[in-house]
Protein backbone atom coordinates (compact mmCIF):
# COMPACT_ATOMS: atom_id res chain seq x y z
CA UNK A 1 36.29 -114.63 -50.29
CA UNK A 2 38.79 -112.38 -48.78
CA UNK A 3 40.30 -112.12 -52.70
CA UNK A 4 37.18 -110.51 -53.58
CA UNK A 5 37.17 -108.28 -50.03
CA UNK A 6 40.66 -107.11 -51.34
CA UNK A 7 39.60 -105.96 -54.33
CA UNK A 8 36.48 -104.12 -52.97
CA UNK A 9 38.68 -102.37 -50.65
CA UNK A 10 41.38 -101.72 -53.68
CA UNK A 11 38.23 -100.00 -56.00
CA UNK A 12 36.38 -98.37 -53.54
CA UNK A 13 40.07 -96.73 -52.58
CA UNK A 14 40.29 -96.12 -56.46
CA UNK A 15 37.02 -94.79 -56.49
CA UNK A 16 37.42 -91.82 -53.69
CA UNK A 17 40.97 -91.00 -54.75
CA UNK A 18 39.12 -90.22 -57.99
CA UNK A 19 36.25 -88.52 -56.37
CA UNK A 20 39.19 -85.91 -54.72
CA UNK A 21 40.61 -85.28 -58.52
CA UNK A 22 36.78 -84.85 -60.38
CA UNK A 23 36.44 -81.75 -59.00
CA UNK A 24 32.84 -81.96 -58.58
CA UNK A 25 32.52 -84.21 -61.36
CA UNK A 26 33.57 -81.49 -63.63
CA UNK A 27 36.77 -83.69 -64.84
CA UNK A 28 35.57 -86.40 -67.40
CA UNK A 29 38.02 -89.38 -66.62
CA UNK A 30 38.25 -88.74 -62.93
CA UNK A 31 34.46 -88.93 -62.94
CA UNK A 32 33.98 -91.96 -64.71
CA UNK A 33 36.76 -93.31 -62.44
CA UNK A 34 34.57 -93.06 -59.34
CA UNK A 35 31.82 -94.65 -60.60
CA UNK A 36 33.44 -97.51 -62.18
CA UNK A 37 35.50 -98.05 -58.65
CA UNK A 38 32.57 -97.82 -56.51
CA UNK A 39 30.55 -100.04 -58.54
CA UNK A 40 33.16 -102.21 -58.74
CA UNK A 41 33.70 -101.90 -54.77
CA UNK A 42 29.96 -102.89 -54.80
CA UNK A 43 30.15 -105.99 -57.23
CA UNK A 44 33.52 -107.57 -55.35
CA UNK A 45 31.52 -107.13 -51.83
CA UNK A 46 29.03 -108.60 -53.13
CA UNK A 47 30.81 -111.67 -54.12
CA UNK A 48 32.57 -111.28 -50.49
CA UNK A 49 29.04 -111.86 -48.74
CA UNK A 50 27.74 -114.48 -51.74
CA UNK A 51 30.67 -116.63 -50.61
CA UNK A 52 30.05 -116.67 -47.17
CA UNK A 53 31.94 -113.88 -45.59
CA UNK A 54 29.83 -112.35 -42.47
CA UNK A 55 28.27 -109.17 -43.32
CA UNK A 56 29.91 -107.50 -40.11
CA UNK A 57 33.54 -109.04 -40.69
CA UNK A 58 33.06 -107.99 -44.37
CA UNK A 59 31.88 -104.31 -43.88
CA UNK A 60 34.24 -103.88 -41.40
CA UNK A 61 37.13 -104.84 -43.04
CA UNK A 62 36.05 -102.66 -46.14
CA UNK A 63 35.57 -99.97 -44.09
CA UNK A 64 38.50 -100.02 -41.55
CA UNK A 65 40.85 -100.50 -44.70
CA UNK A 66 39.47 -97.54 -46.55
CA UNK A 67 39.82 -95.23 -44.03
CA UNK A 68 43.31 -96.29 -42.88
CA UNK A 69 44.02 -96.04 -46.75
CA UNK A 70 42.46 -93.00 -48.11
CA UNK A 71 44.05 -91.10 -44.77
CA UNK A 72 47.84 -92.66 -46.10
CA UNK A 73 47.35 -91.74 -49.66
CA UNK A 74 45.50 -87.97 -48.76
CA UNK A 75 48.53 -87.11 -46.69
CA UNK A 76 51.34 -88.58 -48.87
CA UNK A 77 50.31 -87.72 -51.96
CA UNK A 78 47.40 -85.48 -52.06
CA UNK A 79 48.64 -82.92 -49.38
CA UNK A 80 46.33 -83.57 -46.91
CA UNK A 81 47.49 -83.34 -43.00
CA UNK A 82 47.35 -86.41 -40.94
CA UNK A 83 48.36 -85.32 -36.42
CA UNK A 84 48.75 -87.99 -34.57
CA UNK A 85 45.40 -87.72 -32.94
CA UNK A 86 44.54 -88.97 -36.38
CA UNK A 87 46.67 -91.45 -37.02
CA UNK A 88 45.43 -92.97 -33.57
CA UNK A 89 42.10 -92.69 -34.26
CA UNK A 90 42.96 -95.17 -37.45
CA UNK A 91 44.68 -97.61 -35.03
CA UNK A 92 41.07 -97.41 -32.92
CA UNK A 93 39.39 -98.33 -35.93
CA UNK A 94 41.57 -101.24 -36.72
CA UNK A 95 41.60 -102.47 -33.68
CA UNK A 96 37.72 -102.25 -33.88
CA UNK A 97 37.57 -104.55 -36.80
CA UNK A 98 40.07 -106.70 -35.24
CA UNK A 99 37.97 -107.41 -32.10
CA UNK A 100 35.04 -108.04 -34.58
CA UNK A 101 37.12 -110.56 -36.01
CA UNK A 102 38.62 -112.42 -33.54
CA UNK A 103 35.72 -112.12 -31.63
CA UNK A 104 33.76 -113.68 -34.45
CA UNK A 105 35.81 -116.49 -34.37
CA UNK A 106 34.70 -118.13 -31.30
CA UNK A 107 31.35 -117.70 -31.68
């Protein structure tokens, strides 16, 4: 299950890098990127959940990871700015999803 979490998190990053590039979904192949990566996103979490991942672990994972990622690739390669106060902020959020977790795990 967590293969299939990876690769939801993996396309639905694929998918929003894209979105940046479409410009508006006036670019063809960026376009068409997006929506193959976030159906794909939606298809792999899918699979996540069907084989027995817990909705909350799952989503948060997905989520957590996104964020952490998209903020990574926007300010190395996209020139986007990332301050401290953001980069904390992402350390909040993982540290979120880790409480879920762990906190999951002795229920």
């Amino acid at each position: 299950m967590w293969f299939w979490l990876a690769g939801a998190i993996a396309a639905e990053v694929t998918g929003t890098v894209a979105l940046r590039l479409s410009e508006g979904f006036t670019r063809l192949v960026p376009s068409v990127v997006v929506v193959l990566g976030y159906g794909t996103a939606f298809y792999a979490l899918s699979q996540a959940l069907a084989k027995g991942m817990a909705l909350g672990v799952a989503y948060g994972v997905w989520a957590a990871a996104g964020v952490a990622l998209i903020a990574l690739i926007g300010a190395a390669f996209l020139g986007e700015g990332l301050t401290w106060i953001q980069v904390g902020g992402i350390g909040l959020v993982i540290g979120g999803v880790l409480a879920l977790e762990l906190g999951g795990a002795h229920a």
